[in-house]
Protein backbone atom coordinates (compact mmCIF):
# COMPACT_ATOMS: atom_id res chain seq x y z
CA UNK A 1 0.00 0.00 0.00
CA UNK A 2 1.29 3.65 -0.79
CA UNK A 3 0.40 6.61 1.13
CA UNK A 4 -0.03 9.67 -0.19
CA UNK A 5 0.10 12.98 1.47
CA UNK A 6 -1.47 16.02 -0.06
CA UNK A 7 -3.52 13.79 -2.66
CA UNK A 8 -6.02 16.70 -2.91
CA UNK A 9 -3.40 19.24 -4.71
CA UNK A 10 -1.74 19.07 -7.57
CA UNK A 11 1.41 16.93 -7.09
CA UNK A 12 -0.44 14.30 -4.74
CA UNK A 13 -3.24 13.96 -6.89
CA UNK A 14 -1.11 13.51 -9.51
CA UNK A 15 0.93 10.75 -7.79
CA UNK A 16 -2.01 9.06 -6.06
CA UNK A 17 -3.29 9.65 -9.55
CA UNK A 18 -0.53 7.44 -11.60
CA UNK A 19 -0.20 4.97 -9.25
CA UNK A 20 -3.79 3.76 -9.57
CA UNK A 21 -2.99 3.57 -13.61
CA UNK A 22 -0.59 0.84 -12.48
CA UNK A 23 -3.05 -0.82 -10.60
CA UNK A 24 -1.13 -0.29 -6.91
CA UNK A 25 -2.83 0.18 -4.01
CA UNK A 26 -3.47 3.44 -2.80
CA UNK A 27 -4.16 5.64 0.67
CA UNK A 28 -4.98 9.28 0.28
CA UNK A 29 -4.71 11.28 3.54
CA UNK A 30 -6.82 14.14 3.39
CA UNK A 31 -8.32 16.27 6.06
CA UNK A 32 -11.86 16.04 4.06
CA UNK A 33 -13.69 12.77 2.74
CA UNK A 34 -15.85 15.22 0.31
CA UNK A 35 -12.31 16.32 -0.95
CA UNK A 36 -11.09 12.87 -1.50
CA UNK A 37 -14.07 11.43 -3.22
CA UNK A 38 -13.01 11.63 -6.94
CA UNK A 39 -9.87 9.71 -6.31
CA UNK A 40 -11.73 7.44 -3.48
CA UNK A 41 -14.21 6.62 -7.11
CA UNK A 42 -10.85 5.94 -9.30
CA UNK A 43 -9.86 3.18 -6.56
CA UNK A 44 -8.07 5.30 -3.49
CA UNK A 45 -9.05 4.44 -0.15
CA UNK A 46 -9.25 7.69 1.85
CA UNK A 47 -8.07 7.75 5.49
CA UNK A 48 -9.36 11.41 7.33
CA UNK A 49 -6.84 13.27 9.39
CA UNK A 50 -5.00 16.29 10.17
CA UNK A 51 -1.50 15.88 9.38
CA UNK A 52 -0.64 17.86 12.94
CA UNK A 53 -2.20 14.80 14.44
CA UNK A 54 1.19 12.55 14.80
CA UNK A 55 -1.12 9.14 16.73
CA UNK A 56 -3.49 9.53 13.52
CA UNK A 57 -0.95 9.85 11.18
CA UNK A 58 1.56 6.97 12.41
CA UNK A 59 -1.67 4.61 12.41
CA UNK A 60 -2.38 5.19 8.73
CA UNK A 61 1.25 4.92 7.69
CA UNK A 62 1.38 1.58 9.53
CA UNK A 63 -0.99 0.39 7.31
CA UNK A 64 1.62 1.60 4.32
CA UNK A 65 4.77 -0.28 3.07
CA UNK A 66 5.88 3.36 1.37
CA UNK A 67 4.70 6.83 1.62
CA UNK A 68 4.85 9.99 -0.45
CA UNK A 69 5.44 13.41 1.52
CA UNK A 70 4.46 16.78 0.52
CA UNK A 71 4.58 19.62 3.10
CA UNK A 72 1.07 21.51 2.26
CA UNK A 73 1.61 25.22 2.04
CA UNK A 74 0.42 27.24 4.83
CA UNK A 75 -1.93 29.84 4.77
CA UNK A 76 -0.05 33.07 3.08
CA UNK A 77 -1.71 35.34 5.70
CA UNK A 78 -0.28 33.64 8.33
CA UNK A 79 3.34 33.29 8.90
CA UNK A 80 3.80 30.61 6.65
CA UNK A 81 7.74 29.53 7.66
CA UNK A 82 6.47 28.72 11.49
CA UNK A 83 3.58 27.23 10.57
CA UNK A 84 5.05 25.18 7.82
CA UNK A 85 8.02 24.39 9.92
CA UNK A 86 5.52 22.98 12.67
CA UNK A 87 3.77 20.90 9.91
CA UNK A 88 7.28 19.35 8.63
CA UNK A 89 7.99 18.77 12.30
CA UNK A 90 4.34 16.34 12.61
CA UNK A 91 5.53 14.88 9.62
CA UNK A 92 8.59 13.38 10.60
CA UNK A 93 7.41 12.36 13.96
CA UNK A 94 4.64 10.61 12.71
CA UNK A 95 7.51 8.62 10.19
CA UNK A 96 9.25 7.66 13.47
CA UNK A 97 8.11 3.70 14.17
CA UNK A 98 5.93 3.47 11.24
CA UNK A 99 7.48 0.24 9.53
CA UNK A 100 7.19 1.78 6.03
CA UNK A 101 10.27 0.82 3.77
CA UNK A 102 10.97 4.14 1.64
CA UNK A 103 9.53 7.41 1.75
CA UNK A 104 9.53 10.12 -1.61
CA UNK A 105 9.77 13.39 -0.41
CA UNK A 106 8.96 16.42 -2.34
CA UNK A 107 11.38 19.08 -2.25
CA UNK A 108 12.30 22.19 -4.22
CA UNK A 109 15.27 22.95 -6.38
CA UNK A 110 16.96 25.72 -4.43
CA UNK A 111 16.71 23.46 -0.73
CA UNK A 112 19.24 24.83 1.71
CA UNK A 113 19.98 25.43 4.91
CA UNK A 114 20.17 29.10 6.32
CA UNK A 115 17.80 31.67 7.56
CA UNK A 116 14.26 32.08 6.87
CA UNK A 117 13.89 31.98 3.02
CA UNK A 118 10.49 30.07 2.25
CA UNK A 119 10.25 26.66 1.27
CA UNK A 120 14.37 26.56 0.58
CA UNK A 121 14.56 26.47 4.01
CA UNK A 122 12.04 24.92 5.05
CA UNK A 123 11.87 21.81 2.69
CA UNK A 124 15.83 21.30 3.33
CA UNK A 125 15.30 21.05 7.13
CA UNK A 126 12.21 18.33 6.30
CA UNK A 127 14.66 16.59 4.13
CA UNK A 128 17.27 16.50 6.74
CA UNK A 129 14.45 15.43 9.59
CA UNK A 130 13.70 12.35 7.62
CA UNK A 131 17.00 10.97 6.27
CA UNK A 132 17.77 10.77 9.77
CA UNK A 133 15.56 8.12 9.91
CA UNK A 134 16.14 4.41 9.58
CA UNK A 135 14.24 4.10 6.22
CA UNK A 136 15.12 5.01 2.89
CA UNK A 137 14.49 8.54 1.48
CA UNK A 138 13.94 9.25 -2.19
CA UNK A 139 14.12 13.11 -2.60
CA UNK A 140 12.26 14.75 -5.85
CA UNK A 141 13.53 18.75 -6.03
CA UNK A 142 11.13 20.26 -8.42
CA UNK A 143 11.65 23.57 -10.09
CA UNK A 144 9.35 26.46 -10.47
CA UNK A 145 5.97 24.89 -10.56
CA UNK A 146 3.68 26.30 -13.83
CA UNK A 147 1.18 26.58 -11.81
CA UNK A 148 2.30 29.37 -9.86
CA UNK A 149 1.10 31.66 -13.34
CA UNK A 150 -2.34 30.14 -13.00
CA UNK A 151 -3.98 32.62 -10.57
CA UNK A 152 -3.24 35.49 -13.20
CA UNK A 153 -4.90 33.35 -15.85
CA UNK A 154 -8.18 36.02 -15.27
CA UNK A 155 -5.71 38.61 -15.18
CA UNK A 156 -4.36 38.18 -18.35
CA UNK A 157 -7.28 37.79 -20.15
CA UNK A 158 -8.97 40.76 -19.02
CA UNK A 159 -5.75 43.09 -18.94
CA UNK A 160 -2.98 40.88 -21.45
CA UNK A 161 -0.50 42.04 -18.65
CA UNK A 162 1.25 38.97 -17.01
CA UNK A 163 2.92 40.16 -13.91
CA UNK A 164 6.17 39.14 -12.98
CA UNK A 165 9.18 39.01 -10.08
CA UNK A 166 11.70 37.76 -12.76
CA UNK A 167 12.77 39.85 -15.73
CA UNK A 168 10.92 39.27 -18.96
CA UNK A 169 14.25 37.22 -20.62
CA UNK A 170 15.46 35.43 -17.41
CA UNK A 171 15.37 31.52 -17.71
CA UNK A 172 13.59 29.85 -14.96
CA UNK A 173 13.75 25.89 -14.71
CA UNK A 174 10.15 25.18 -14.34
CA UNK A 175 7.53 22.01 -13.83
CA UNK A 176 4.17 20.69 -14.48
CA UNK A 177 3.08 18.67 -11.62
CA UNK A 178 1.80 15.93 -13.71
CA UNK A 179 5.30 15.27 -14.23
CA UNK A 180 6.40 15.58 -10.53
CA UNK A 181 3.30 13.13 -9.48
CA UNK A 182 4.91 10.74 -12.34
CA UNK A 183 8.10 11.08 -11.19
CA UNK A 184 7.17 10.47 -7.39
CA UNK A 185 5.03 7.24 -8.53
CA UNK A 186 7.83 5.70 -10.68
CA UNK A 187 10.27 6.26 -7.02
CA UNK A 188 7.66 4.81 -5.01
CA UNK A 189 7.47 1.46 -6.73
CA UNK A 190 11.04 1.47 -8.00
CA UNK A 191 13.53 -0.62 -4.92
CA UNK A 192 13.57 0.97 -1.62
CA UNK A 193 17.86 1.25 -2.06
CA UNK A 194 17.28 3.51 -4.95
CA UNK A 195 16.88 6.65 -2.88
CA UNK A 196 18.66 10.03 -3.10
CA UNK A 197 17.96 13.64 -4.57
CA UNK A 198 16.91 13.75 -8.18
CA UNK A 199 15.86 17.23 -9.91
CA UNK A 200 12.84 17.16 -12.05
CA UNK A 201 12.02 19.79 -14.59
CA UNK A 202 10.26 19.93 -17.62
CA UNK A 203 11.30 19.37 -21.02
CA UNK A 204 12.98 23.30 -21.10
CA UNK A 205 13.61 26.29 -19.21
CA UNK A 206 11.41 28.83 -19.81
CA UNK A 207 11.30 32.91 -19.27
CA UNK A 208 8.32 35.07 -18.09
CA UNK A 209 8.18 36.03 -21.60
CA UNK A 210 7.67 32.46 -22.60
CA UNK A 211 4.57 32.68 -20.44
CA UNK A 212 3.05 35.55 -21.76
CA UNK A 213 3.70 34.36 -25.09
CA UNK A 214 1.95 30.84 -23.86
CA UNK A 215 -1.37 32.53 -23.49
CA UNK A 216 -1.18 34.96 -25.94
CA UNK A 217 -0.71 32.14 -28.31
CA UNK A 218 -3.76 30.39 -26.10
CA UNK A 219 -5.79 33.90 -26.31
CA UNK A 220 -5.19 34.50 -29.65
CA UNK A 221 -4.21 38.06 -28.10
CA UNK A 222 -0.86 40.01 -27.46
CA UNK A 223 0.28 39.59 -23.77
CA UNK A 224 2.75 42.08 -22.18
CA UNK A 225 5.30 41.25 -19.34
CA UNK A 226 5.09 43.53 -16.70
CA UNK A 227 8.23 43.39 -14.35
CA UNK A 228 7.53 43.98 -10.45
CA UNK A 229 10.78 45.59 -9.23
CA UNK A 230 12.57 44.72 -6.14
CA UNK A 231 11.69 47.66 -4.22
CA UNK A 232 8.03 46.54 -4.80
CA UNK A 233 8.01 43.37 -4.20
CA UNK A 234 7.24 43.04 -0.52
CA UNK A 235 4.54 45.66 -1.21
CA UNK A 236 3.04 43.66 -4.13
CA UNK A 237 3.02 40.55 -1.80
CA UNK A 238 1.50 42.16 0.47
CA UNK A 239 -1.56 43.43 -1.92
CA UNK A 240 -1.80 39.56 -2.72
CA UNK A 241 -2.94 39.04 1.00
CA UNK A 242 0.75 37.68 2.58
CA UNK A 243 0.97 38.39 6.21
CA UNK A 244 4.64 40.91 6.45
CA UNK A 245 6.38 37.86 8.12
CA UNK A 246 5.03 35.64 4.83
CA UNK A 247 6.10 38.50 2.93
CA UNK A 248 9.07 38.67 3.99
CA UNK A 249 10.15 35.28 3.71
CA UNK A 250 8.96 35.25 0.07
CA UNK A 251 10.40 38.19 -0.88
CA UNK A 252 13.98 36.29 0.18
CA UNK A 253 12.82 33.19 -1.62
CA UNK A 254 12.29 35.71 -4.76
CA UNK A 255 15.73 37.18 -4.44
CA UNK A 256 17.43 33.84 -3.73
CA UNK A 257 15.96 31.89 -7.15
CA UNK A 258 16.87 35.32 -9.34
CA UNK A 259 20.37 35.49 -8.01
CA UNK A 260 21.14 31.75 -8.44
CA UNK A 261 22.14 31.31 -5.07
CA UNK A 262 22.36 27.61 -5.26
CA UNK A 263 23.46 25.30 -8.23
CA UNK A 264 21.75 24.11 -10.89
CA UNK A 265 21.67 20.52 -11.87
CA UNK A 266 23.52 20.00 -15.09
CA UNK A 267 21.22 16.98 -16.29
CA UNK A 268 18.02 17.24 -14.17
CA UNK A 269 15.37 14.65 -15.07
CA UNK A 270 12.82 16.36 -17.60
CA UNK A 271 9.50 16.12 -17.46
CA UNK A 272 6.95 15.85 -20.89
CA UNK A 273 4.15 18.68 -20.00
CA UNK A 274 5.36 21.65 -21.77
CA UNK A 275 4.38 24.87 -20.49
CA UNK A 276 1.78 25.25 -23.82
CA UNK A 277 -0.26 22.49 -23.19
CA UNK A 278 0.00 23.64 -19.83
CA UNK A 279 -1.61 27.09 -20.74
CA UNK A 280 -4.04 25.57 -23.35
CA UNK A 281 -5.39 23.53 -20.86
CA UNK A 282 -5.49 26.35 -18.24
CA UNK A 283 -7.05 28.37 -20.94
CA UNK A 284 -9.79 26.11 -22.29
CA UNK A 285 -10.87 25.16 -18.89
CA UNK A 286 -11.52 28.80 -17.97
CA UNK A 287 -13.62 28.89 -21.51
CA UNK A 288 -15.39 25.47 -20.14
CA UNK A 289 -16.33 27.29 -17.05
CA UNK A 290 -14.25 24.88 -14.90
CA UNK A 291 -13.41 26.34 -11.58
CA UNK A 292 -9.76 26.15 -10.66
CA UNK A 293 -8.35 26.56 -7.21
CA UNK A 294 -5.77 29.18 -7.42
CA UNK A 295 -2.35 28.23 -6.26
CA UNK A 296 -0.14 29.75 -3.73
CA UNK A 297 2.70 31.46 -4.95
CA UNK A 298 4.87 29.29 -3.32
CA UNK A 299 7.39 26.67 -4.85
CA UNK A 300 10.54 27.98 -5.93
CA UNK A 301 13.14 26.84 -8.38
């Protein structure tokens, strides 16, 4: 049996999602059965908990051979780091006398240690928290998720101005998470000794211009980048409801993944979604009238 944590979002979903196609057993933790019930009808069994809940959680992963971890983002007007920090903590007591054979742990590219800068920090100390642990721990750093450009999709369409943190030109590895859920299901069933970090990206780096032209070629309009500068940005993250510490944090997240202050994998493995079909589909489900939940701007490169 695999566990999945965070099957409700993109990357679990996607995982839980795969796995099923295989025809392996599946858990979905989620804090919701309502939320659960689409993958509970493809063939998931859904267990109900809060992930703060360590007893709850080590009893469903003792029902697990190997588990996938995601650490859920935390509310943006809260401050995210300490209450994402307390939610990586849960986690990896709850791993602690489970029995499970491997874990896959989601990560992010830039995952270091140092002060407070967002989900660099904070994955890096989850990663460290479980590979202390007597089990094997497969680690999948994703870059700059696409869907972090989905909550301007109304934006766009109404304005054709795609905001933007990054210069219009600068190269960004980025990631569908269809391809990180693939990736995570392949490392759950491959042998518990094949652990380790892997980066996962998609098939090519891509700029904020690339994005604009992706729905402007999706529109069938012009789309203009429209740079955010530095001074701003704490400002401008604050407009978008983050509490100052959130702010904060991000803003050194935002400066950290511009700068390059951490290496880039040479040969990271590349996903198929290209960021097109990822704006076509965004696109033609708006058109649909599909309701989308808008993502947190939160996973970094």
């Amino acid at each position: 049996m695999h566990i999945i944590l965070g099957a409700t979002g993109h990357v679990g979903s996607a995982a839980a999602r795969a796995l099923l196609a295989r025809g392996e057993p599946v858990t979905i933790v989620t804090r919701s059965r309502s939320k659960g019930a689409a993958l509970e009808r493809a063939g998931a069994r859904v267990a109900v908990a809060d992930v703060h809940d360590v007893g709850a959680m080590q009893a469903i992963f003792r029902t697990g051979r190997r588990a996938f971890l995601l650490n859920p983002p935390a509310d943006v007007a809260a401050n995210t780091d300490v209450e994402e920090r307390r939610t990586a903590a849960a986690i990896a007591a709850a791993v602690t006398d489970s029995a499970l054979e491997k874990l896959v742990v989601q990560s992010a590219y830039g995952a270091r240690p140092g002060g407070s800068c967002g989900d660099l920090t904070i994955l890096f100390e989850l990663e460290q928290a479980l590979q202390g642990k007597p089990i094997p721990v497969a680690v999948n750093r994703g870059a700059y998720y696409f869907i972090n450009w989905d909550a301007q999709a109304d934006a766009v369409r109404e304005r054709g101005i795609l905001q933007s943190f990054f210069p219009a030109d600068f190269a960004l590895p980025m990631v569908s998470p269809q391809d990180l859920g693939a990736v995570a299901a392949r490392r759950l069933i491959e042998p518990a000794a094949l652990a380790g970090i892997r980066y996962i990206e998609g098939p090519r780096r891509y700029s904020p211009q690339d994005v604009a032209d992706a729905f402007a070629a999706a529109l069938g309009r012009p789309v203009k980048v429209e740079v955010v500068p530095r001074p701003r940005w704490e400002e401008t993250y604050r407009s978008l409801g983050f509490s100052e510490a959130a702010a904060a944090s991000y803003v050194r997240m935002t400066a950290a993944t511009l700068e390059a202050d951490f290496r880039l994998p040479a040969e990271p493995e590349r996903g198929r979604v290209t960021l097109q079909s990822h704006i076509d589909a965004l696109v033609s489900g708006a058109r649909a009238g599909q309701t989308r939940e808008a993502p947190p701007m939160r996973k970094s490169a």
